[in-house]
Protein backbone atom coordinates (compact mmCIF):
# COMPACT_ATOMS: atom_id res chain seq x y z
CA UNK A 1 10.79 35.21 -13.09
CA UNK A 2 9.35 33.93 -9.65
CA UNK A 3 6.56 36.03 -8.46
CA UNK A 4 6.91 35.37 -4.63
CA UNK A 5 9.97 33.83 -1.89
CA UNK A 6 8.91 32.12 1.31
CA UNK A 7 11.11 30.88 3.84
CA UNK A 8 8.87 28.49 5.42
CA UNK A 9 5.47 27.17 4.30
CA UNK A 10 3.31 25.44 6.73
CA UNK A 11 -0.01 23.85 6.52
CA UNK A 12 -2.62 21.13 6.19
CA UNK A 13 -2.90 21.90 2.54
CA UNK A 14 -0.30 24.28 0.75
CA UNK A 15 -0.17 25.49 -3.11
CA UNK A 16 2.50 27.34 -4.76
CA UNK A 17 2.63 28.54 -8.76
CA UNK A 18 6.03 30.67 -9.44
CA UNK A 19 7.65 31.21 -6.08
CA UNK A 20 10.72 30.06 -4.32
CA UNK A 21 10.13 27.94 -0.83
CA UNK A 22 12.57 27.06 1.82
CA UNK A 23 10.70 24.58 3.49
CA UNK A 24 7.27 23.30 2.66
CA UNK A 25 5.07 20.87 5.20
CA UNK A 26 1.45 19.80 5.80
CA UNK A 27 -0.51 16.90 4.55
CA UNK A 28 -0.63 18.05 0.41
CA UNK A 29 1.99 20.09 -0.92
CA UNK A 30 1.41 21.19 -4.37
CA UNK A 31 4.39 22.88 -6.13
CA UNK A 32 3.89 24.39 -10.24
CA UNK A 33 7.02 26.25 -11.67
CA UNK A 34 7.90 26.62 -8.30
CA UNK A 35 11.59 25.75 -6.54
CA UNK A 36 11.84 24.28 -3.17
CA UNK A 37 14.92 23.12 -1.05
CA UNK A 38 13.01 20.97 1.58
CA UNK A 39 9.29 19.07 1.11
CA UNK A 40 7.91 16.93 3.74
CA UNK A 41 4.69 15.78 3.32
CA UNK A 42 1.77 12.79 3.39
CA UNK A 43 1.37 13.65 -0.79
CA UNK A 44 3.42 15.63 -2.97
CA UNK A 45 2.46 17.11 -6.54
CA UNK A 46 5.49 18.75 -8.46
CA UNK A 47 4.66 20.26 -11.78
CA UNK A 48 7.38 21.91 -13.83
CA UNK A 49 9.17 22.42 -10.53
CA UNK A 50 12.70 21.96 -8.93
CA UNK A 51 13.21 20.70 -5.44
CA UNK A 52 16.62 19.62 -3.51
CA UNK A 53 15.19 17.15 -1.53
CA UNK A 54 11.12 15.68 -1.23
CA UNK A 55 9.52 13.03 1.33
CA UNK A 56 6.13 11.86 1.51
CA UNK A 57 4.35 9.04 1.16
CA UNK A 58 3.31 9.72 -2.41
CA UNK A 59 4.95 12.17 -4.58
CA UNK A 60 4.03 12.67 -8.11
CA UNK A 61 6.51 14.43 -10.34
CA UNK A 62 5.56 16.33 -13.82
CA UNK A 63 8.66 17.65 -16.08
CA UNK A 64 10.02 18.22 -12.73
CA UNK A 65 13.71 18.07 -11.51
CA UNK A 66 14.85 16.62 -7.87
CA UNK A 67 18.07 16.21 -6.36
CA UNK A 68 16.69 13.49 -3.37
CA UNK A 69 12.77 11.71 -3.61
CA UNK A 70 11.88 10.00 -1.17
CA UNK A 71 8.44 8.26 -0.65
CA UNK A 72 6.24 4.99 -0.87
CA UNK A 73 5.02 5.66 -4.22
CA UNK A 74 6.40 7.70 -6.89
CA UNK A 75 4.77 8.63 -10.47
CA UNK A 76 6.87 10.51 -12.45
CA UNK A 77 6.67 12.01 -16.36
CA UNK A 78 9.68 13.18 -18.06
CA UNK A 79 11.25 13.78 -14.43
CA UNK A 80 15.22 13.95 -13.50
CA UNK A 81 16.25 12.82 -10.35
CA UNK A 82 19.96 12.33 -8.97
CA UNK A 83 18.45 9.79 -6.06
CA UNK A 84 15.32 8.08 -6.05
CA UNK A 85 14.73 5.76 -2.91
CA UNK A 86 11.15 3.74 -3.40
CA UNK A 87 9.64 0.77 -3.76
CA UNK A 88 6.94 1.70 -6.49
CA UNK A 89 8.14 3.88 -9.63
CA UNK A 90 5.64 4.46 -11.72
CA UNK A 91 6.34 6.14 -15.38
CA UNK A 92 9.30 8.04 -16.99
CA UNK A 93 12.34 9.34 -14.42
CA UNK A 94 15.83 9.19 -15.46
CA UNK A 95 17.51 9.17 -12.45
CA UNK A 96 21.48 8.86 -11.42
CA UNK A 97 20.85 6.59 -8.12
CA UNK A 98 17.99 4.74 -7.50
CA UNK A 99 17.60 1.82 -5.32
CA UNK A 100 19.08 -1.10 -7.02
CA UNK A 101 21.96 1.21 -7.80
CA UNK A 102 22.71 2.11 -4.15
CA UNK A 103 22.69 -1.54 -3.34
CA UNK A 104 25.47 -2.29 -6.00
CA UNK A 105 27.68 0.22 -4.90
CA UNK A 106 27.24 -0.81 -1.40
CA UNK A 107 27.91 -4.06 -2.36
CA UNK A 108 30.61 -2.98 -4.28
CA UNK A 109 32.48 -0.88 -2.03
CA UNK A 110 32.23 -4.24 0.94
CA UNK A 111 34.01 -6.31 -1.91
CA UNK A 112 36.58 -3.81 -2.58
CA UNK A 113 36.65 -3.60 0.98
CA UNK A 114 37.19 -7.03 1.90
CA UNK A 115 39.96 -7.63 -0.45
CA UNK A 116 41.67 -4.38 0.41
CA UNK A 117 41.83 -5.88 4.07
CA UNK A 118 43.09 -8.73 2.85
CA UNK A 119 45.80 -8.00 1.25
CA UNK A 120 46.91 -5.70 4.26
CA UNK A 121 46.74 -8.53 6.02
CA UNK A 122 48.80 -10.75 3.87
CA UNK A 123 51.44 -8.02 3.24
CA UNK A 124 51.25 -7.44 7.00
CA UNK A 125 51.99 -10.91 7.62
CA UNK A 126 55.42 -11.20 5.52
């Protein structure tokens, strides 16, 4: 059972244990057994915690789950992610989208794409 709710949590440093945020911002947002819908931030430390979507520049993730991460650097331990954008993933996330996989299907849906128009074209043609 969550012990607190906040709407909107704003500072240069903000902790949370057992609550439910709206939005959390500041320079260090540190979330334990916590869920969050929105986290912007420089660093972000997610223990045991859910969150729809997190930015920052670092995030860290502990037997966490995230819909959308989105940061610089991320270190994550026995973590589950639908989308993880980042250049540097560090440690163990099983995620449904990362980067490489967003490429493919991008590159996947211009091939389909192209030969879709294509054969428009041809049929259009006749």
């Amino acid at each position: 059972m969550m012990d607190d709710r906040y709407e909107r949590l704003s500072a240069e440093r903000v902790e949370v244990n057992r609550s439910l945020v709206g939005m959390a911002s500041g320079s260090e947002i540190g979330l334990e057994q916590s869920a969050v819908q929105k986290v912007l931030a420089h660093d972000v430390e997610l223990e045991q915690s859910a969150a729809v979507s997190v930015r920052a520049e670092h995030i860290s993730l502990d037997e966490s789950a995230a819909i959308g991460v989105f940061a610089n650097r991320v270190d994550a331990q026995n973590t589950a992610a639908f989308l993880v954008v980042t250049p540097s993933l560090q440690g163990n996330v099983r995620s449904v989208i990362d980067l490489r996989t967003a490429f493919m299907f991008g590159a996947g849906f211009f091939v389909a794409r192209s030969i879709l128009n294509g054969v428009r074209r041809m049929a259009a043609a006749r």
